[in-house]
C-alpha atoms as a PDB file:
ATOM      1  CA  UNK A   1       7.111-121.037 -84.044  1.00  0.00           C
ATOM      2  CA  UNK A   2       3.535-120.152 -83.249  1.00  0.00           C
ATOM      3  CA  UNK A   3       1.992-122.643 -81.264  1.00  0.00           C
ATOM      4  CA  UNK A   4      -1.826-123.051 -81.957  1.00  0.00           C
ATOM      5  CA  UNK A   5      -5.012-124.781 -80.162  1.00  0.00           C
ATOM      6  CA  UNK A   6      -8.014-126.115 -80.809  1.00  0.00           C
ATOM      7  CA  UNK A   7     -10.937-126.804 -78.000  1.00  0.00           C
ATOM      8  CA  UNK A   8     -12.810-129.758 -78.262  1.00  0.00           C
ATOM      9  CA  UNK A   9     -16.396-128.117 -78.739  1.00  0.00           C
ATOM     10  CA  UNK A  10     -19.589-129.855 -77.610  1.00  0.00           C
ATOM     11  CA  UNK A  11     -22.006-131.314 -80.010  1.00  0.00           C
ATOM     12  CA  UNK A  12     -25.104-132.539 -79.554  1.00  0.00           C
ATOM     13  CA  UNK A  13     -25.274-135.658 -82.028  1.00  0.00           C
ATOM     14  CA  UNK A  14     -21.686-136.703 -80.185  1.00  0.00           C
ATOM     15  CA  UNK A  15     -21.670-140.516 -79.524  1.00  0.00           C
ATOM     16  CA  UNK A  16     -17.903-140.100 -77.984  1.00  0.00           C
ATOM     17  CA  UNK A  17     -18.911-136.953 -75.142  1.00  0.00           C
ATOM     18  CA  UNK A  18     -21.026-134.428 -73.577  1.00  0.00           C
ATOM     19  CA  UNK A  19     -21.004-131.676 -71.343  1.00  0.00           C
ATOM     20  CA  UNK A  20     -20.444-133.707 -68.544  1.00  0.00           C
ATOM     21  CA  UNK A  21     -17.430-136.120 -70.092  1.00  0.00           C
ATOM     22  CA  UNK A  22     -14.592-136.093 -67.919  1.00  0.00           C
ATOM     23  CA  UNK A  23     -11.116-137.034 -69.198  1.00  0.00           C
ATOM     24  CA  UNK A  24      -7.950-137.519 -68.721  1.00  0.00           C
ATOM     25  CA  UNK A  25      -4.867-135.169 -70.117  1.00  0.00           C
ATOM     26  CA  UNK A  26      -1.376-135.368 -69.028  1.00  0.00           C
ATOM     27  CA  UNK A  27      -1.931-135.878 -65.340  1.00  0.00           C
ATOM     28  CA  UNK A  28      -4.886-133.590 -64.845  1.00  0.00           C
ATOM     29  CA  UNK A  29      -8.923-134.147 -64.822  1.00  0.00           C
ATOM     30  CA  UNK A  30     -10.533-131.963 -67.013  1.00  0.00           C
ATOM     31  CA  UNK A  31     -14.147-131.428 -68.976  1.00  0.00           C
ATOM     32  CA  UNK A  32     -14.081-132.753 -72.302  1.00  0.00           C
ATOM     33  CA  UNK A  33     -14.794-129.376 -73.232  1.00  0.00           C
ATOM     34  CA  UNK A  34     -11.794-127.689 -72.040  1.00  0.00           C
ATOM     35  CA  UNK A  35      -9.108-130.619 -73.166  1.00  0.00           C
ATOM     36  CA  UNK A  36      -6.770-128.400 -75.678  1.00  0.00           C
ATOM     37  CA  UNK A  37      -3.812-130.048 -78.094  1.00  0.00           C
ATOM     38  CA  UNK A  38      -1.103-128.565 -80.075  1.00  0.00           C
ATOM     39  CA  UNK A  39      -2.278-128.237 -83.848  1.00  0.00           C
ATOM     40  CA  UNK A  40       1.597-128.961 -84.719  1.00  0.00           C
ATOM     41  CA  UNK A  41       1.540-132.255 -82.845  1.00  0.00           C
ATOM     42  CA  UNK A  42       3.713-134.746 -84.786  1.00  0.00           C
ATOM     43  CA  UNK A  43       1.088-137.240 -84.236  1.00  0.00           C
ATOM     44  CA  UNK A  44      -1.617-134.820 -85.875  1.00  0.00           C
ATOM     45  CA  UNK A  45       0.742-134.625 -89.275  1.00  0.00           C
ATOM     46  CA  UNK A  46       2.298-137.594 -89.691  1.00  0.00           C
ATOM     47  CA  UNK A  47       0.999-140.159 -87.149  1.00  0.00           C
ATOM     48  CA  UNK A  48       3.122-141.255 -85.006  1.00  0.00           C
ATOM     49  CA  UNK A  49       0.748-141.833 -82.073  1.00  0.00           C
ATOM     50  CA  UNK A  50       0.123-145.157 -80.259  1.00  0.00           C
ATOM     51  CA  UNK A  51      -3.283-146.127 -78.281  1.00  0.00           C
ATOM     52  CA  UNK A  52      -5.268-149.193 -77.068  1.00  0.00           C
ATOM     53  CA  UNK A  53      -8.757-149.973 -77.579  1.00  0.00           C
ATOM     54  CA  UNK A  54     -10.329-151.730 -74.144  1.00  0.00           C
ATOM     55  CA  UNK A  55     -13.626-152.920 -73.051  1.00  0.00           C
ATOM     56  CA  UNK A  56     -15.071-152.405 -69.351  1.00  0.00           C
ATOM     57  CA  UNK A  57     -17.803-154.904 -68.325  1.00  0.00           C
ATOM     58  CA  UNK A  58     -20.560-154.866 -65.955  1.00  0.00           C
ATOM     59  CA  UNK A  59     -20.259-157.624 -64.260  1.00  0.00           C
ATOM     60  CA  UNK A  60     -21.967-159.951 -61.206  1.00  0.00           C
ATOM     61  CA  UNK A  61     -19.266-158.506 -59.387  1.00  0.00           C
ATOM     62  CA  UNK A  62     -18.944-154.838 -60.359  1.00  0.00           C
ATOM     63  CA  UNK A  63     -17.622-153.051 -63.224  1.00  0.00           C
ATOM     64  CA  UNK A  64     -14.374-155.072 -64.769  1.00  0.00           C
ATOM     65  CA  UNK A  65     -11.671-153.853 -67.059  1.00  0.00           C
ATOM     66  CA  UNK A  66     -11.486-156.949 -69.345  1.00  0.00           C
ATOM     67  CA  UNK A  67      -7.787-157.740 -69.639  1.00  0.00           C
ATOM     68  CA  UNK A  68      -6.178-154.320 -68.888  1.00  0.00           C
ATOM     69  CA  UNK A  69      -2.655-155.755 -67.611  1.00  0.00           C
ATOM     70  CA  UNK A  70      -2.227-157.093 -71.477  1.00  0.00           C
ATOM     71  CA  UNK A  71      -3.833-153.649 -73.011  1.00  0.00           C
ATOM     72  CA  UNK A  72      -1.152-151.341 -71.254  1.00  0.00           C
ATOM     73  CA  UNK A  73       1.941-153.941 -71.731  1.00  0.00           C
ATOM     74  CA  UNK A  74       0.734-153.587 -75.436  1.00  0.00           C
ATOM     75  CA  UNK A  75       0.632-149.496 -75.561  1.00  0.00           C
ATOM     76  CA  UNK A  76       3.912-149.775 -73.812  1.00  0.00           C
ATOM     77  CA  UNK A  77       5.282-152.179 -76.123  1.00  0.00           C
ATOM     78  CA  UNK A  78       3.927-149.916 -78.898  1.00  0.00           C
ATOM     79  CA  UNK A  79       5.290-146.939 -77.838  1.00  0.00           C
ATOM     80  CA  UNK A  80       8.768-148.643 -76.993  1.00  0.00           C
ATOM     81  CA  UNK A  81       8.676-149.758 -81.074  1.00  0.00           C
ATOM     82  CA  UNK A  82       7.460-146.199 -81.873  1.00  0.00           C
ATOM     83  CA  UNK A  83      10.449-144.688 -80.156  1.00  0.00           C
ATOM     84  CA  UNK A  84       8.209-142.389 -77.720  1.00  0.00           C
ATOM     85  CA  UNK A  85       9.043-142.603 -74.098  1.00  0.00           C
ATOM     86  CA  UNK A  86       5.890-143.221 -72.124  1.00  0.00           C
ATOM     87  CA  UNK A  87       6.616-143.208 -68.220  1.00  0.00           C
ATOM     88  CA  UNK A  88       4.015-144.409 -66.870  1.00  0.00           C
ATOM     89  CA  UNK A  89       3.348-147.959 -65.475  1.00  0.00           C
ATOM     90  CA  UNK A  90       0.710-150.920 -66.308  1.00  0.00           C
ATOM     91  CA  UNK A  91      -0.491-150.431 -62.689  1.00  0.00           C
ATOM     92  CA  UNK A  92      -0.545-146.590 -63.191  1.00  0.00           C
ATOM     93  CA  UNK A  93      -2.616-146.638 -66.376  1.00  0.00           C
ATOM     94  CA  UNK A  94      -5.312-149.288 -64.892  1.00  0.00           C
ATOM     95  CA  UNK A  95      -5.844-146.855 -61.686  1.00  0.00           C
ATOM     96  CA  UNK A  96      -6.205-144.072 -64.621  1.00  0.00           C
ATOM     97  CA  UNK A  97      -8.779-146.030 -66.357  1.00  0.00           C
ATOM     98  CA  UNK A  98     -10.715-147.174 -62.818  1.00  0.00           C
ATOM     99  CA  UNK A  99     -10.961-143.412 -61.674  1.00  0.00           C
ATOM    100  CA  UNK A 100     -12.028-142.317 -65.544  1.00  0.00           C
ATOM    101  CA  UNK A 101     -15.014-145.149 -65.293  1.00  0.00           C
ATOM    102  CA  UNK A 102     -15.855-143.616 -61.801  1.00  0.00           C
ATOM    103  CA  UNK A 103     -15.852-140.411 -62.642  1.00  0.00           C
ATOM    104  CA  UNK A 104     -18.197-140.996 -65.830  1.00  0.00           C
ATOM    105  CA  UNK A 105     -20.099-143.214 -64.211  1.00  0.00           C
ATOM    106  CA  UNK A 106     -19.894-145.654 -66.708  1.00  0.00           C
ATOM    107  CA  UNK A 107     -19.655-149.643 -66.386  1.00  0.00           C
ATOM    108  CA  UNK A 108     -20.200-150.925 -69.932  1.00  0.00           C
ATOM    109  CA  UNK A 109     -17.905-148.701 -71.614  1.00  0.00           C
ATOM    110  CA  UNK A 110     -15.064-148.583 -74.110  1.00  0.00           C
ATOM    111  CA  UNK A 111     -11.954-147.145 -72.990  1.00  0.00           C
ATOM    112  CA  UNK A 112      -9.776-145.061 -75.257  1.00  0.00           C
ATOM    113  CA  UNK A 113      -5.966-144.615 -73.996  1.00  0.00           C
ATOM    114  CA  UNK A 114      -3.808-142.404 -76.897  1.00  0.00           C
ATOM    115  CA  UNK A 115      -0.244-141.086 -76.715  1.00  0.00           C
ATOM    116  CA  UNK A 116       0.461-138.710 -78.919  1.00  0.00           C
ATOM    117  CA  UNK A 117       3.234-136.743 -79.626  1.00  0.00           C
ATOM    118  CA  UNK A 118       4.247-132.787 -79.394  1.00  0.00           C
ATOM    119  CA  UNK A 119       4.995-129.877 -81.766  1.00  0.00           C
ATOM    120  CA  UNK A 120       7.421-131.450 -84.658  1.00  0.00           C
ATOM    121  CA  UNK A 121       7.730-130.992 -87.905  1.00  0.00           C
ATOM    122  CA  UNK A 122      11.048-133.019 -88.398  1.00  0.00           C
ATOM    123  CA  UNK A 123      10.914-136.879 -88.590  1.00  0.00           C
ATOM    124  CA  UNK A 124      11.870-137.860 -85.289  1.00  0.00           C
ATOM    125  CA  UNK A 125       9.957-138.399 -82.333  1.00  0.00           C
ATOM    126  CA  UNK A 126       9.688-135.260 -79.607  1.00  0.00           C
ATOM    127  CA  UNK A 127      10.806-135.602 -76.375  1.00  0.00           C
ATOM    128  CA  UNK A 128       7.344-134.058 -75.190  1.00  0.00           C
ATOM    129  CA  UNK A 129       4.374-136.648 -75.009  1.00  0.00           C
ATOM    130  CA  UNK A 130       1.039-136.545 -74.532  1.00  0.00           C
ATOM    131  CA  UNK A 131      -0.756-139.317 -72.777  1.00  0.00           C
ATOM    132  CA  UNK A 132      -5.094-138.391 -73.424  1.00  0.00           C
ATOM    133  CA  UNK A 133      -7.650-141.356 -71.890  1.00  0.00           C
ATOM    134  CA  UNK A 134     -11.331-141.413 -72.721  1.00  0.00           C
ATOM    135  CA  UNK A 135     -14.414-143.753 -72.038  1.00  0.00           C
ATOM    136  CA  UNK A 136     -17.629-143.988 -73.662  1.00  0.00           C
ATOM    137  CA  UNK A 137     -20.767-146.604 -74.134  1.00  0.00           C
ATOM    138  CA  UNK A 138     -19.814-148.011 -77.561  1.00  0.00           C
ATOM    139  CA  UNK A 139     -22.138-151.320 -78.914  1.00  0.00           C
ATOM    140  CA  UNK A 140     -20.221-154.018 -80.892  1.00  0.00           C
ATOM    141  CA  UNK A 141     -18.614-152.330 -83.196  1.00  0.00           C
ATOM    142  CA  UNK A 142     -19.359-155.090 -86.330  1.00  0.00           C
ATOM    143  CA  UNK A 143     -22.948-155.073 -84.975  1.00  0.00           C
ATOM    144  CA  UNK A 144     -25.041-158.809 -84.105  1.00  0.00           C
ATOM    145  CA  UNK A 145     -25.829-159.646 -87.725  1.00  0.00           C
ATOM    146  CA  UNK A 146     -23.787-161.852 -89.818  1.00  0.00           C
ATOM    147  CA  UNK A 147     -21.139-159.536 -92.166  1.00  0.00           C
ATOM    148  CA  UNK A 148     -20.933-159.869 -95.521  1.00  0.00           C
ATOM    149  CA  UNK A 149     -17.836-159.269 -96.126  1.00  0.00           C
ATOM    150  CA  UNK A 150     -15.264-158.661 -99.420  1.00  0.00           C
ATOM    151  CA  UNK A 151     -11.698-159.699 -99.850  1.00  0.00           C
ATOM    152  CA  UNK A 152     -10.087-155.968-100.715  1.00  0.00           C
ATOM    153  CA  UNK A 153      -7.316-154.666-103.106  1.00  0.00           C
ATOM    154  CA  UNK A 154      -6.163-153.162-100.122  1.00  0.00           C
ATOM    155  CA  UNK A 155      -3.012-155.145 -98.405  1.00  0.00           C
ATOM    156  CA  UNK A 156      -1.977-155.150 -94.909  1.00  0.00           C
ATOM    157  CA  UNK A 157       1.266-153.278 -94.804  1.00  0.00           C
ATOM    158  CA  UNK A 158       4.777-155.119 -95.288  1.00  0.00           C
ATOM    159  CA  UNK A 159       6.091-156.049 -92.163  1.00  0.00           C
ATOM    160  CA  UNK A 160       9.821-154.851 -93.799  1.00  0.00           C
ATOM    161  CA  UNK A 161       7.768-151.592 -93.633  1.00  0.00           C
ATOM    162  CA  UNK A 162       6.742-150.610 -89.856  1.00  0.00           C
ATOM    163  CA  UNK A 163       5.911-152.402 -87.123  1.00  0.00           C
ATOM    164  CA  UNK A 164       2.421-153.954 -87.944  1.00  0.00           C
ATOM    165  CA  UNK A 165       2.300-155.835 -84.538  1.00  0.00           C
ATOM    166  CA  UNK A 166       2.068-152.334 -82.922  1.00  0.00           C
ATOM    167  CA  UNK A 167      -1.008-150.395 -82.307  1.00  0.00           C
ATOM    168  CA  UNK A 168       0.138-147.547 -84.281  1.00  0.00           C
ATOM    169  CA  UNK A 169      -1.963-143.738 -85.082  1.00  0.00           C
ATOM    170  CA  UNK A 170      -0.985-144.273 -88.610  1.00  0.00           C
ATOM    171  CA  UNK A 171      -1.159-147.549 -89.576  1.00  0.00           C
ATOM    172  CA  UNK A 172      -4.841-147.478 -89.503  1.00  0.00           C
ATOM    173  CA  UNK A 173      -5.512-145.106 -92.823  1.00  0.00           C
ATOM    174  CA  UNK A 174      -5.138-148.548 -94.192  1.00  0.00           C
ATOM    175  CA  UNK A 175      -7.918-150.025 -92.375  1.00  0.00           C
ATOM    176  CA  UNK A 176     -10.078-146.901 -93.348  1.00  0.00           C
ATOM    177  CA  UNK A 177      -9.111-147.163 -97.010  1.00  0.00           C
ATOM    178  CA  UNK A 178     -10.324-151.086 -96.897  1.00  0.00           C
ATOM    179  CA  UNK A 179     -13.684-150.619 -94.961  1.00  0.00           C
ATOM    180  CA  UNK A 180     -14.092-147.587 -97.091  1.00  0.00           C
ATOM    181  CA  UNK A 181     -13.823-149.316-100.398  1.00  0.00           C
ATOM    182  CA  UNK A 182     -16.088-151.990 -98.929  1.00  0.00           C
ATOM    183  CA  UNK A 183     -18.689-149.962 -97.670  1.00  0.00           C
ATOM    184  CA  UNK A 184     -18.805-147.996-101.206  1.00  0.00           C
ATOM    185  CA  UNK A 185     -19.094-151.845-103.024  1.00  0.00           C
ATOM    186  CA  UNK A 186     -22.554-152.949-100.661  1.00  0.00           C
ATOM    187  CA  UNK A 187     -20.179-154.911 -98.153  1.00  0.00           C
ATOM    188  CA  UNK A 188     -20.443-154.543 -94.051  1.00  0.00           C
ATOM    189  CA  UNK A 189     -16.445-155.174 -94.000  1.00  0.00           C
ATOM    190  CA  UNK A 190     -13.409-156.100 -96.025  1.00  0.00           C
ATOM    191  CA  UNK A 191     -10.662-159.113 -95.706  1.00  0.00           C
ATOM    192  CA  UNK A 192      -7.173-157.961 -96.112  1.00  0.00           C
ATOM    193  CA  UNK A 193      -4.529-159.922 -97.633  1.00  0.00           C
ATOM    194  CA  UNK A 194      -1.004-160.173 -97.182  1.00  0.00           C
ATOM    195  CA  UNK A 195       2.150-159.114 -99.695  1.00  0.00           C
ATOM    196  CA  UNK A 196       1.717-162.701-100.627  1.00  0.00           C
ATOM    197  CA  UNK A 197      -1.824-162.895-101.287  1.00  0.00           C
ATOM    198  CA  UNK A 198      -2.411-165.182 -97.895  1.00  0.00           C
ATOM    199  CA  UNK A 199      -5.445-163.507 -95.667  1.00  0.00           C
ATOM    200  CA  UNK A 200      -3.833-161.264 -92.751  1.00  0.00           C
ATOM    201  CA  UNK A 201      -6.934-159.425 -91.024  1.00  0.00           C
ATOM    202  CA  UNK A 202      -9.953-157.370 -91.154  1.00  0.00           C
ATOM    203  CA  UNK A 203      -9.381-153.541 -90.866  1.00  0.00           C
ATOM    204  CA  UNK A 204      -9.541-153.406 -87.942  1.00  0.00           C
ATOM    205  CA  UNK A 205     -10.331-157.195 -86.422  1.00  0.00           C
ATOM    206  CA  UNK A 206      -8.362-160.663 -86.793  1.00  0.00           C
ATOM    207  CA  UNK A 207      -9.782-163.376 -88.692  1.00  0.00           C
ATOM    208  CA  UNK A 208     -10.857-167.223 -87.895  1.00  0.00           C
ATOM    209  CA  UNK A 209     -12.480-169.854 -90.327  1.00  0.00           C
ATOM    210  CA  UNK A 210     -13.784-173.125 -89.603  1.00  0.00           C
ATOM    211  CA  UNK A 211     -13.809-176.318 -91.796  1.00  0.00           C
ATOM    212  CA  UNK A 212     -14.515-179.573 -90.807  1.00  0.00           C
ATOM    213  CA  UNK A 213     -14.552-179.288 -87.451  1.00  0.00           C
ATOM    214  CA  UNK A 214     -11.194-177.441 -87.045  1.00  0.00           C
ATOM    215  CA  UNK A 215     -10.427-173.710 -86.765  1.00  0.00           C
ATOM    216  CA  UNK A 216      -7.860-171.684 -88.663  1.00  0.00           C
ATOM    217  CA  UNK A 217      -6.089-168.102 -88.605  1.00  0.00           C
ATOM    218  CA  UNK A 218      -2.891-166.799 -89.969  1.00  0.00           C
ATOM    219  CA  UNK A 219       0.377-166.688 -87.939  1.00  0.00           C
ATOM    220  CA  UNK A 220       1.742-163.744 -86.078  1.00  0.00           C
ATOM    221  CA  UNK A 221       3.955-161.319 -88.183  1.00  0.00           C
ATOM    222  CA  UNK A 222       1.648-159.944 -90.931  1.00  0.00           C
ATOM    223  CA  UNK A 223      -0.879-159.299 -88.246  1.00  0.00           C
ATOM    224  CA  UNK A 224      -1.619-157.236 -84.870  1.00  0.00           C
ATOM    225  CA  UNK A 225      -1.542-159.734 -82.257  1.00  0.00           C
ATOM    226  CA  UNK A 226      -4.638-159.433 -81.044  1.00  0.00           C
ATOM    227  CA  UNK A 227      -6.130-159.977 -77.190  1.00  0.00           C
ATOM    228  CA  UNK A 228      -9.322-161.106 -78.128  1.00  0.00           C
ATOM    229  CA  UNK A 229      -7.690-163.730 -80.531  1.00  0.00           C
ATOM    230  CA  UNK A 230      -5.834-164.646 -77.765  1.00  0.00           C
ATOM    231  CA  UNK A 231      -9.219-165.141 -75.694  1.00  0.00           C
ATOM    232  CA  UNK A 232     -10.526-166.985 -78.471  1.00  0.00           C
ATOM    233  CA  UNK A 233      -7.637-169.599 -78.164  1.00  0.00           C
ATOM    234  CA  UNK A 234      -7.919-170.110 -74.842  1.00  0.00           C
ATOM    235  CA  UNK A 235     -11.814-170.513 -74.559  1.00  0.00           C
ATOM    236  CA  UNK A 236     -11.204-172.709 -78.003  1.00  0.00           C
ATOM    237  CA  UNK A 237      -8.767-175.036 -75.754  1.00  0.00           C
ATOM    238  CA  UNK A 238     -11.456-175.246 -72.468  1.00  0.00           C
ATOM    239  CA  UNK A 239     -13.299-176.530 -75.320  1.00  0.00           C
ATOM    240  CA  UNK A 240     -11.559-178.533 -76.735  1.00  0.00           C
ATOM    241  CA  UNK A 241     -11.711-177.390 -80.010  1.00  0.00           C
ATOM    242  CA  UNK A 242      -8.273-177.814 -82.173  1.00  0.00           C
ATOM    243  CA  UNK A 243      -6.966-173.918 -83.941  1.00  0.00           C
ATOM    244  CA  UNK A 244      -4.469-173.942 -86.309  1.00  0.00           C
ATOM    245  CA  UNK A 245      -1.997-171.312 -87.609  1.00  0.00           C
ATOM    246  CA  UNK A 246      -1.254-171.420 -90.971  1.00  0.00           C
ATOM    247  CA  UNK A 247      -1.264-169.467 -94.619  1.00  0.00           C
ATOM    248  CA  UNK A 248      -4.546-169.774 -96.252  1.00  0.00           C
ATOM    249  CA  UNK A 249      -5.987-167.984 -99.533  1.00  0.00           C
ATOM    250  CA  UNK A 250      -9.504-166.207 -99.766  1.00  0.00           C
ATOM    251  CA  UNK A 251     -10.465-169.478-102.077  1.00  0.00           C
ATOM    252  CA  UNK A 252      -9.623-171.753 -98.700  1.00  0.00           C
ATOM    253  CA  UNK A 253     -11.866-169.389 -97.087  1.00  0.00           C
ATOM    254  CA  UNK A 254     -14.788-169.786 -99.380  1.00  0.00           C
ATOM    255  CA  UNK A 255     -14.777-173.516 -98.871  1.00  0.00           C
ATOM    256  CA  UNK A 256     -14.840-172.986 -95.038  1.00  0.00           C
ATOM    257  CA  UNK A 257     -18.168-173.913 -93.010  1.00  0.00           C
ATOM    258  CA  UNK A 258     -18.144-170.420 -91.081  1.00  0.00           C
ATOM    259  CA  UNK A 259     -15.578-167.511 -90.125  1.00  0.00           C
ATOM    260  CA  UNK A 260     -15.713-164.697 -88.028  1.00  0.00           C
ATOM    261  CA  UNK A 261     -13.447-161.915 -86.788  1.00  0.00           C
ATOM    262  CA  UNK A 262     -11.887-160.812 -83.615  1.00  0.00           C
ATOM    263  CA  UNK A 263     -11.405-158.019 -81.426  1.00  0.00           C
ATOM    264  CA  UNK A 264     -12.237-155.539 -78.759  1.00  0.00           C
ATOM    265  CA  UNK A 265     -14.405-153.587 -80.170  1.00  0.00           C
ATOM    266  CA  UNK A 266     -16.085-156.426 -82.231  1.00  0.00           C
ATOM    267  CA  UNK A 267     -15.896-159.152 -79.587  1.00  0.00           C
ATOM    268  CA  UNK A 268     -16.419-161.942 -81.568  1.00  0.00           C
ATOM    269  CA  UNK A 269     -18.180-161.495 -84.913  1.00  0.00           C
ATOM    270  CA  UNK A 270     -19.817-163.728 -87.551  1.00  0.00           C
ATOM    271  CA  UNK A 271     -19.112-163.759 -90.900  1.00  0.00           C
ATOM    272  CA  UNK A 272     -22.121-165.166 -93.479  1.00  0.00           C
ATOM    273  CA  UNK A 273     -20.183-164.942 -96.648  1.00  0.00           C
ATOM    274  CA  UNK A 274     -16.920-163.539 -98.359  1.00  0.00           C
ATOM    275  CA  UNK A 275     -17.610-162.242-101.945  1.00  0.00           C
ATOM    276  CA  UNK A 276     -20.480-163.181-102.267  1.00  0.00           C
ATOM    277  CA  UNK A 277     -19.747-166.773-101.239  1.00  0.00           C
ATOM    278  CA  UNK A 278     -21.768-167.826 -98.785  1.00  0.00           C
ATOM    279  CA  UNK A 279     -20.408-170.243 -95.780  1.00  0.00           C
ATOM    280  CA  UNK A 280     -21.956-174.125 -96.233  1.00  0.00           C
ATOM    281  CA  UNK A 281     -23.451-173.790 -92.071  1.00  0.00           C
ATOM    282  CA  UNK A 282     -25.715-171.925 -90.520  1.00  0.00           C
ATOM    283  CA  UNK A 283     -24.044-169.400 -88.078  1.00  0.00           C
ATOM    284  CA  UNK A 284     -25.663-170.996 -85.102  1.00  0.00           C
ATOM    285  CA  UNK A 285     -24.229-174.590 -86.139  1.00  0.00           C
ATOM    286  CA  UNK A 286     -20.357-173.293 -86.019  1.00  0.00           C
ATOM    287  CA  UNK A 287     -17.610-173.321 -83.424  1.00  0.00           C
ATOM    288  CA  UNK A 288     -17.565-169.392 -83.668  1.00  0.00           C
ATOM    289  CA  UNK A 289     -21.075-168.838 -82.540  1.00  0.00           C
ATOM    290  CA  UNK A 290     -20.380-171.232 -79.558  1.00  0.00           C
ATOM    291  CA  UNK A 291     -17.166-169.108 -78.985  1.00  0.00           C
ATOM    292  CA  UNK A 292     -19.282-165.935 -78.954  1.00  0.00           C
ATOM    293  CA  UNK A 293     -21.763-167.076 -77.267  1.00  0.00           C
ATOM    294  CA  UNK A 294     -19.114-168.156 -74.742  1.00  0.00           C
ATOM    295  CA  UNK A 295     -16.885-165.366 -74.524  1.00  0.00           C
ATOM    296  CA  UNK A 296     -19.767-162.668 -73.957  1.00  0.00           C
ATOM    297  CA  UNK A 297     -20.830-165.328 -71.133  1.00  0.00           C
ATOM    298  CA  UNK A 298     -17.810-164.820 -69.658  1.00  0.00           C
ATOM    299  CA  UNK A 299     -17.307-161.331 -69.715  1.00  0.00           C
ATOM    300  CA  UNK A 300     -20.835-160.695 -68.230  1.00  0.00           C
ATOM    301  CA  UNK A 301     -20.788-162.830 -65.557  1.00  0.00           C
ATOM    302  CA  UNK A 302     -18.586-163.811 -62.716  1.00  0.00           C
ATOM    303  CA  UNK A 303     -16.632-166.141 -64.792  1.00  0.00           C
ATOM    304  CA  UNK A 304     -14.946-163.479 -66.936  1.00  0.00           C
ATOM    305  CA  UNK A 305     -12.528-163.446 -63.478  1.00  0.00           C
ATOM    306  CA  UNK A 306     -10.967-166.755 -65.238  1.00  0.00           C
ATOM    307  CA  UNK A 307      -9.566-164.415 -67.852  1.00  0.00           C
ATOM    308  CA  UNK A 308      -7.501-162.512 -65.389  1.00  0.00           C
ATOM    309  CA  UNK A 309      -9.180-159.627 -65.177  1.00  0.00           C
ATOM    310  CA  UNK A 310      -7.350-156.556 -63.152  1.00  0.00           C
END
């Protein structure tokens, strides 16, 4: 079979690179503009491909990868689920990552690892993979205003299905079909439910409500298990504030007194309403804006080395 290639090619309006991006391919250091990929990859057709999403800070004591030891045993777990055989260690991937912020000279960045797969048209992984990191300055991804946000016809995929707890190439045309359909209706973001009609996640965040001085979000299992919702438990405990898992409708949710979602790239968002439904506090009065407020405390300043940072 023909193998073919495409060149990453240089754009001006490119939030992502420029001219003088370096990344990482397969063991080598090379110009974003001369990284080439198989158009026959497996992950390019059917998308089996696994990656992380992580957040470098700039911090009172230099640049800090926040969390990195849980990001990699992730992408290792989610390859390992995928089937694809990804040699390479946590400690390996986190000196990968240091030497990509050094080399870009970045220090707030977001950090991009994929693994993706070779040339295969048959459906079963390749014994060829392809391990690609990236950096770039990214701004919360949800933005700093409060999200209106819709409950969407889309569902989170069965867990019967695939593995939804693993950060997985394909799983997310589901998350682009629900903040798609959103978008179109006037909303900032959509709500996804379950197979039972419970809440699961945002498309591409997890999801916390607060009523009555008490904070809920859905169990693991429908959901990815996100490391910022895992931050937001443990700054909720230092705080002394009681979370709950449990099943909860979107009509729990619009009798809640604030929500807001989770993850890397969103940090920790507020919510103002869902459907139209607006929550019964103000933003600043809740237990997520003291999380937020908390959690981007600690990842700017030298107390973000209580999280374990590598």
């Amino acid at each position: 079979m023909r193998r073919a290639f495409f060149l990453l090619k240089i754009k001006n309006n490119n939030m992502y690179y420029n001219e003088n991006t370096t990344v990482y391919l397969n063991g080598k250091w090379l110009k974003a503009s001369e990284a080439k990929t198989d158009l026959y990859t497996q992950t390019l057709h059917y998308g089996n491909g696994v990656f992380e999403g992580i957040r470098a800070y700039d911090t009172e004591d230099g640049v800090q990868i926040f969390k990195a030891k849980e990001h990699f045993e992730r992408l290792l777990y989610s390859a390992k689920k995928m089937h694809i055989n990804l040699n390479l260690s946590v400690e390996e991937m986190i000196q990968i990552t240091s030497e990509l912020l050094e080399k870009n000279k970045l220090k707030d960045a977001y950090i991009r690892p994929l693994v993706y797969l070779g040339a295969n048209m048959s459906l079963q992984p390749t014994e060829e993979v392809n391990v690609f990191f990236c950096a770039w300055e990214w701004g919360k991804y949800l933005g700093d205003n409060l999200l209106n946000v819709m409950t969407s016809s889309y569902q989170r995929p069965n867990p019967k299905s695939c593995h939804v707890e693993a950060k997985v190439v394909g799983h997310y045309t589901n998350s682009i079909l629900a903040t798609t359909e959103a978008k179109q209706k006037g909303f900032d973001e959509a709500l996804l439910l379950d197979a039972s009609g419970n809440v699961a996640e945002g498309p591409g965040a997890n999801f916390f409500y607060e009523k009555d001085g008490k904070l809920f979000t859905c169990p693991l299992g429908n959901v990815l298990p996100g490391i910022t919702r895992a931050t937001v438990f443990e700054l909720a405990k230092e705080l002394k504030f009681e979370v709950e898992e449990k099943y909860f409708t979107p009509e729990d949710v619009k009798n809640a007194d604030g929500a807001f979602f989770t993850g890397t790239a969103a940090e920790v968002a507020g919510i103002g309403s869902l459907d139209h439904v607006k929550f019964q506090m103000d933003w600043e009065d809740t237990m997520g804006y003291t999380l937020a407020r908390m959690y981007r405390n600690r990842v700017a300043k030298r107390e973000c080395q209580q999280f374990e940072l590598v």
